[in-house]
Every structure is written in C-alpha cells, then in structure tokens.
Protein backbone atom coordinates (compact mmCIF):
# COMPACT_ATOMS: atom_id res chain seq x y z
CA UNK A 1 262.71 164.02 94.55
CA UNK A 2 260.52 165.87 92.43
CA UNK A 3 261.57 164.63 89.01
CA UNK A 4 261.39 161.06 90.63
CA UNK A 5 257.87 161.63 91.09
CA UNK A 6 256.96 163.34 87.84
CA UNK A 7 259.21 159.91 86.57
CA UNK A 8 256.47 157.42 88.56
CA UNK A 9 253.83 159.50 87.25
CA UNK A 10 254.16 159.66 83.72
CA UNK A 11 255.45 156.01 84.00
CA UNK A 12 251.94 155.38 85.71
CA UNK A 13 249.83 157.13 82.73
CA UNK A 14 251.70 155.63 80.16
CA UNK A 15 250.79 151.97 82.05
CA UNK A 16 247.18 153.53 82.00
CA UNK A 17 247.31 154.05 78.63
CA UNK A 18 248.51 150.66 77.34
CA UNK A 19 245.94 149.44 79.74
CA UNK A 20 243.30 150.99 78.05
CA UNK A 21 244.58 150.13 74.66
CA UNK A 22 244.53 146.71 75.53
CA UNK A 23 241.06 146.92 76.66
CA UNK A 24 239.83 148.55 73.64
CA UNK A 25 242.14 145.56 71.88
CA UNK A 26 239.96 143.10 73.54
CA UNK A 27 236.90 145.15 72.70
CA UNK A 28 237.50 145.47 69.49
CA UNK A 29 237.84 141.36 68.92
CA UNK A 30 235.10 140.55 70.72
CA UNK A 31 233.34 142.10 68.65
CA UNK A 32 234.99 141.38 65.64
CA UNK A 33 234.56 137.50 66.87
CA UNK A 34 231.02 137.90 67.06
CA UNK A 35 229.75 134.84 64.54
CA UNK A 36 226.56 137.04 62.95
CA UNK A 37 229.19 140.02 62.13
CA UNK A 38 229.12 139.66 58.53
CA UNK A 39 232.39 141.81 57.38
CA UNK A 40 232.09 143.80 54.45
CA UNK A 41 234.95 144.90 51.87
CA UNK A 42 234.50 146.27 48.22
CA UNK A 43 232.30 143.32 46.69
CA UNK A 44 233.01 140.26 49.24
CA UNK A 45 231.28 139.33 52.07
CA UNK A 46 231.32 136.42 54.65
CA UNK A 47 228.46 135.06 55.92
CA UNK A 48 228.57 132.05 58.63
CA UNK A 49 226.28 129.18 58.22
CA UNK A 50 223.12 128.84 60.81
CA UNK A 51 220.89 126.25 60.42
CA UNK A 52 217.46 127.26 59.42
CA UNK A 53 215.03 125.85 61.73
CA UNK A 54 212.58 122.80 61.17
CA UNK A 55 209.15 123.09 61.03
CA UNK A 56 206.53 126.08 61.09
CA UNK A 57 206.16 128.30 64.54
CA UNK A 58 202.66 128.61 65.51
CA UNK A 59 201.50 130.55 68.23
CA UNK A 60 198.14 129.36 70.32
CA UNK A 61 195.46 132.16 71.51
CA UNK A 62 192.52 132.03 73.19
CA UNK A 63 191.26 134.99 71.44
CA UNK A 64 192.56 134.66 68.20
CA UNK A 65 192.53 130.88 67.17
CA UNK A 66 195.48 129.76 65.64
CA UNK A 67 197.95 132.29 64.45
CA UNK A 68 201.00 130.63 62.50
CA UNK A 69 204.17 132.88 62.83
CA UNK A 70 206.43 131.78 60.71
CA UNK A 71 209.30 134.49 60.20
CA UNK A 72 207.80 136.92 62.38
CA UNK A 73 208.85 135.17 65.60
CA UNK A 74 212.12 134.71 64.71
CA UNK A 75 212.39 137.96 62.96
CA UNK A 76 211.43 139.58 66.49
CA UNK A 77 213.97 137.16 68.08
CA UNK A 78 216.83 137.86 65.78
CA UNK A 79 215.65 141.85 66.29
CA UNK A 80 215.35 141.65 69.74
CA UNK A 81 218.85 140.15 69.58
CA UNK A 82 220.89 142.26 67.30
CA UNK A 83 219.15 145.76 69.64
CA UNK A 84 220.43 143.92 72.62
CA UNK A 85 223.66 143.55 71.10
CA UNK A 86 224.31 147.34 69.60
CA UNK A 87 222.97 148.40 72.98
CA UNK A 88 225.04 146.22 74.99
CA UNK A 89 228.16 147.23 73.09
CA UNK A 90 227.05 151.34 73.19
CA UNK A 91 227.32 150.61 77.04
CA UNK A 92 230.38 148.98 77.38
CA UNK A 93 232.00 151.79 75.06
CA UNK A 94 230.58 154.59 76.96
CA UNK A 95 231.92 152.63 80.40
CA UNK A 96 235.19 152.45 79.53
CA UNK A 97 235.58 155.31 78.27
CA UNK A 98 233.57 157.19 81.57
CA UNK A 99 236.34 155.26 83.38
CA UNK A 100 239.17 156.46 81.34
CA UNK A 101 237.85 160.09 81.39
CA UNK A 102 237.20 159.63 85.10
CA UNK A 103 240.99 158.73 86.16
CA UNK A 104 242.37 161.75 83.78
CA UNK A 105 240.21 164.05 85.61
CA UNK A 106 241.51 162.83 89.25
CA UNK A 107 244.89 163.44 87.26
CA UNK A 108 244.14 167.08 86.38
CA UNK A 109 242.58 167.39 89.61
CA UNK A 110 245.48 166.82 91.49
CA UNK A 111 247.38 169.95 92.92
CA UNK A 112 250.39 167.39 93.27
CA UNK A 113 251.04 166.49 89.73
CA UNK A 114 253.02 168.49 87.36
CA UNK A 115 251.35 171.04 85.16
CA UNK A 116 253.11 169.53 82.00
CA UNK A 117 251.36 165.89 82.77
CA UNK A 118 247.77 167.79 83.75
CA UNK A 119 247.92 169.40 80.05
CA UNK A 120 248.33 165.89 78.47
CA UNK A 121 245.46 164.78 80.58
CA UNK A 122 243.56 167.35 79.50
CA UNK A 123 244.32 166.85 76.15
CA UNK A 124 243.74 163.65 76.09
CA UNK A 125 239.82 164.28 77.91
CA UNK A 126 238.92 166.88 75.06
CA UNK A 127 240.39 164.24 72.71
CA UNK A 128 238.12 161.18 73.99
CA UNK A 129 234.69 164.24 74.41
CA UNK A 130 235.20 164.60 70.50
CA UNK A 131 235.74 161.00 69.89
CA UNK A 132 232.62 160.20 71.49
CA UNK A 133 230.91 163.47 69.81
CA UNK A 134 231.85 162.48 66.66
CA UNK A 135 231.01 158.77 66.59
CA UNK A 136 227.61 159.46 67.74
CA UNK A 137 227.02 161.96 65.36
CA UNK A 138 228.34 159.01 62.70
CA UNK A 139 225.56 156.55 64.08
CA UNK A 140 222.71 158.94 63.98
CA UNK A 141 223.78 160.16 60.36
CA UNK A 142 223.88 156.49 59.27
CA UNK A 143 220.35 155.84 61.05
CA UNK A 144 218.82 158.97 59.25
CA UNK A 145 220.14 157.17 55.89
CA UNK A 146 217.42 154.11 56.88
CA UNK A 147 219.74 151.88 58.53
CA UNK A 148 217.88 150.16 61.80
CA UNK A 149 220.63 150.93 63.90
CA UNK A 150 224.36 151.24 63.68
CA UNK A 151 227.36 151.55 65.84
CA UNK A 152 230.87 153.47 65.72
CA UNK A 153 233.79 152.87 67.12
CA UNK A 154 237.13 155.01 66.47
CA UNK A 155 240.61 154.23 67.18
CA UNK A 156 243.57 156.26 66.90
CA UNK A 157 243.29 156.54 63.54
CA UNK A 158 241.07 154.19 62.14
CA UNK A 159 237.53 153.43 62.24
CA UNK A 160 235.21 150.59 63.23
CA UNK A 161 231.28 150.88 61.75
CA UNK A 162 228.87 147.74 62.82
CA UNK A 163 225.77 148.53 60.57
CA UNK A 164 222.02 146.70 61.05
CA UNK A 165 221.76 144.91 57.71
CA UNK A 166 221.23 141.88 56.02
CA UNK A 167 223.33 142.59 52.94
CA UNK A 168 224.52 145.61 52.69
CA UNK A 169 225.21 146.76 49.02
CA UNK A 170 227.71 148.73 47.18
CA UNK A 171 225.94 152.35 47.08
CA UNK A 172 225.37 151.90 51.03
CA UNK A 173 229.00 151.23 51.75
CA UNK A 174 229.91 154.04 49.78
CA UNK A 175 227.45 156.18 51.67
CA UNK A 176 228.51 155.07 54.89
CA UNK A 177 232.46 155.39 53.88
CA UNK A 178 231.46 159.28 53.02
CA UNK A 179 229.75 159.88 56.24
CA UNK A 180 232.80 158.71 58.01
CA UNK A 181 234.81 160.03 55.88
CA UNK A 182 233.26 163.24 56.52
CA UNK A 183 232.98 163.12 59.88
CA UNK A 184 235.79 161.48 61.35
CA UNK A 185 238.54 163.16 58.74
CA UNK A 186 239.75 159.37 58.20
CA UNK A 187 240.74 157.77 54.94
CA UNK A 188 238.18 155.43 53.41
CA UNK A 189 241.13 152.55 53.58
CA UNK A 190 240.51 152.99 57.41
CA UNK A 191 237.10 152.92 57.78
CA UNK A 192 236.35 148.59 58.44
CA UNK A 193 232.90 148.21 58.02
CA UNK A 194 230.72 144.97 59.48
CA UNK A 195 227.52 143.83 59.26
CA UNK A 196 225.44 142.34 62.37
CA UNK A 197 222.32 140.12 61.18
C-alpha cells in the first residue's frame, strides 16, 4: 500500500512537471510569436514590415495653440506599448512560477508524502528561488548598461533575453551574452537573444 502511494505520487509530480513544461513551452512561443520581437543572432536580424502611418499627428490645445506631434505620439504609444508588454510578461512569469512554487510547498508540507519525494520538492523550490534570483539580477544588470528595459527568462539550460531596442548592435550583444554568461553559468550558444520595438 505504501509504495502504491509513493507510485501515484511521484507519477502525479512528474504529470506536474510536464505540465509546467508545457506551459513554459507555450510561454516561451508566445512570446517568441510576438510580430515586433526582432530576433537577433551574430550579424542578422529580422525585422517585420509595419506600415508607417499617413499624414502628420497634431494635437489641439486651448492653451497652447497648435502643437504638431509628429513622432512623439507614436513614440509614447509604441513606449507605452513595449512597458506594457515586458510588464505583462514579468507577471505572467512570476505567476506561474508562484503557482509552481506554491503546489511544491503543499508537497513538502505534507506529513503523508515520502521524505525522498519532499527532498525533490525542495530541491526543486531552491532551484526555481535562484532561477528567479538570478534572472532578475540579469535584467537589472542589462538596465544599468542603458538598455530601457529588458526581460529574462531561463530554461533548463538555456536562456531567453527580450532586450528594449531598436537595433541592437554587435558590442551590445556581446555585452549582454557576458552578463548572462556570467550570471547564469550558461554557454553563449544558449543564450537566444530578441529584440522588442
């Protein structure tokens, strides 16, 4: 009776954790689908066509007369925009992995599971705390470099970086490869980075 449990119960994390794999799958390509990703590698780039808009933007005041905006209102658009979108993304990392932390707690929490399973758990939570340590520390050491805003994400053993930029160049990749590098103890081969415009 008591190996048939520990059997359901390590069958049941193992579901959890293709589960969350899959999730983090799905993650990943939706970002990665995003059309204003621009992907960068060595000295290529892609870059998806918009349409630039006809016509000037002009902005009526009272107080002011006419202002024309130009690029500023659709600079402040796009910014508005791309912050929604490495905010937006920040939150739905941080929820699923708050969720995932949450249900290997309730695991170690349990007096009824095996003590074998509750170290993997635990494992697994100090593994995710210093996955989430380490990317932020990534983003912040990228920001501090002059980027607007930036955004990490790290699998099993590679790692995603979704940088603020127009074009990024050469001497930026390679600073942002080092950080990672650095950082995240990954080889620059697994280090994809993207940029959002």
């Amino acid at each position: 009776m008591v190996l048939r449990r520990k059997t359901v119960v390590l069958s049941l994390l193992v579901l959890l954790l293709i589960v969350i794999a899959v999730v983090n799958h799905n993650l990943g390509r939706e970002i990665a689908g995003d059309n204003s990703l621009t992907f960068v590698k060595d000295e290529v780039s892609w870059e998806p066509d918009v349409p630039e808009p006809e016509g000037d933007l002009a902005l009526d005041s009272e107080d002011t007369g006419n202002i024309e905006i130009e690029e500023g209102v659709e600079t402040s658009a796009a910014g508005l925009a791309t912050s929604s979108f490495f905010i937006q993304s920040r939150l739905d990392r941080n929820k699923n992995r708050s969720f995932y932390i949450e249900t290997l707690n309730g695991i170690v929490s349990d007096p009824n599971i095996d003590s074998g399973v509750k170290e993997m758990a635990q494992a697994e939570m100090l593994s995710l705390i210093k996955k989430s340590e380490t990317e932020s520390i990534i983003e912040n050491l990228i920001k501090a470099k002059g980027f607007k805003d930036a955004l990490v994400i790290m699998g099993e053993d590679s790692v995603n970086v979704i940088v603020d930029s127009e074009k990024l160049t050469q001497a930026q990749v390679a600073q942002i490869k080092d950080i990672v590098t650095r950082e995240a103890d990954v080889e620059t081969d697994k280090i994809k980075i993207m940029e959002k415009q």
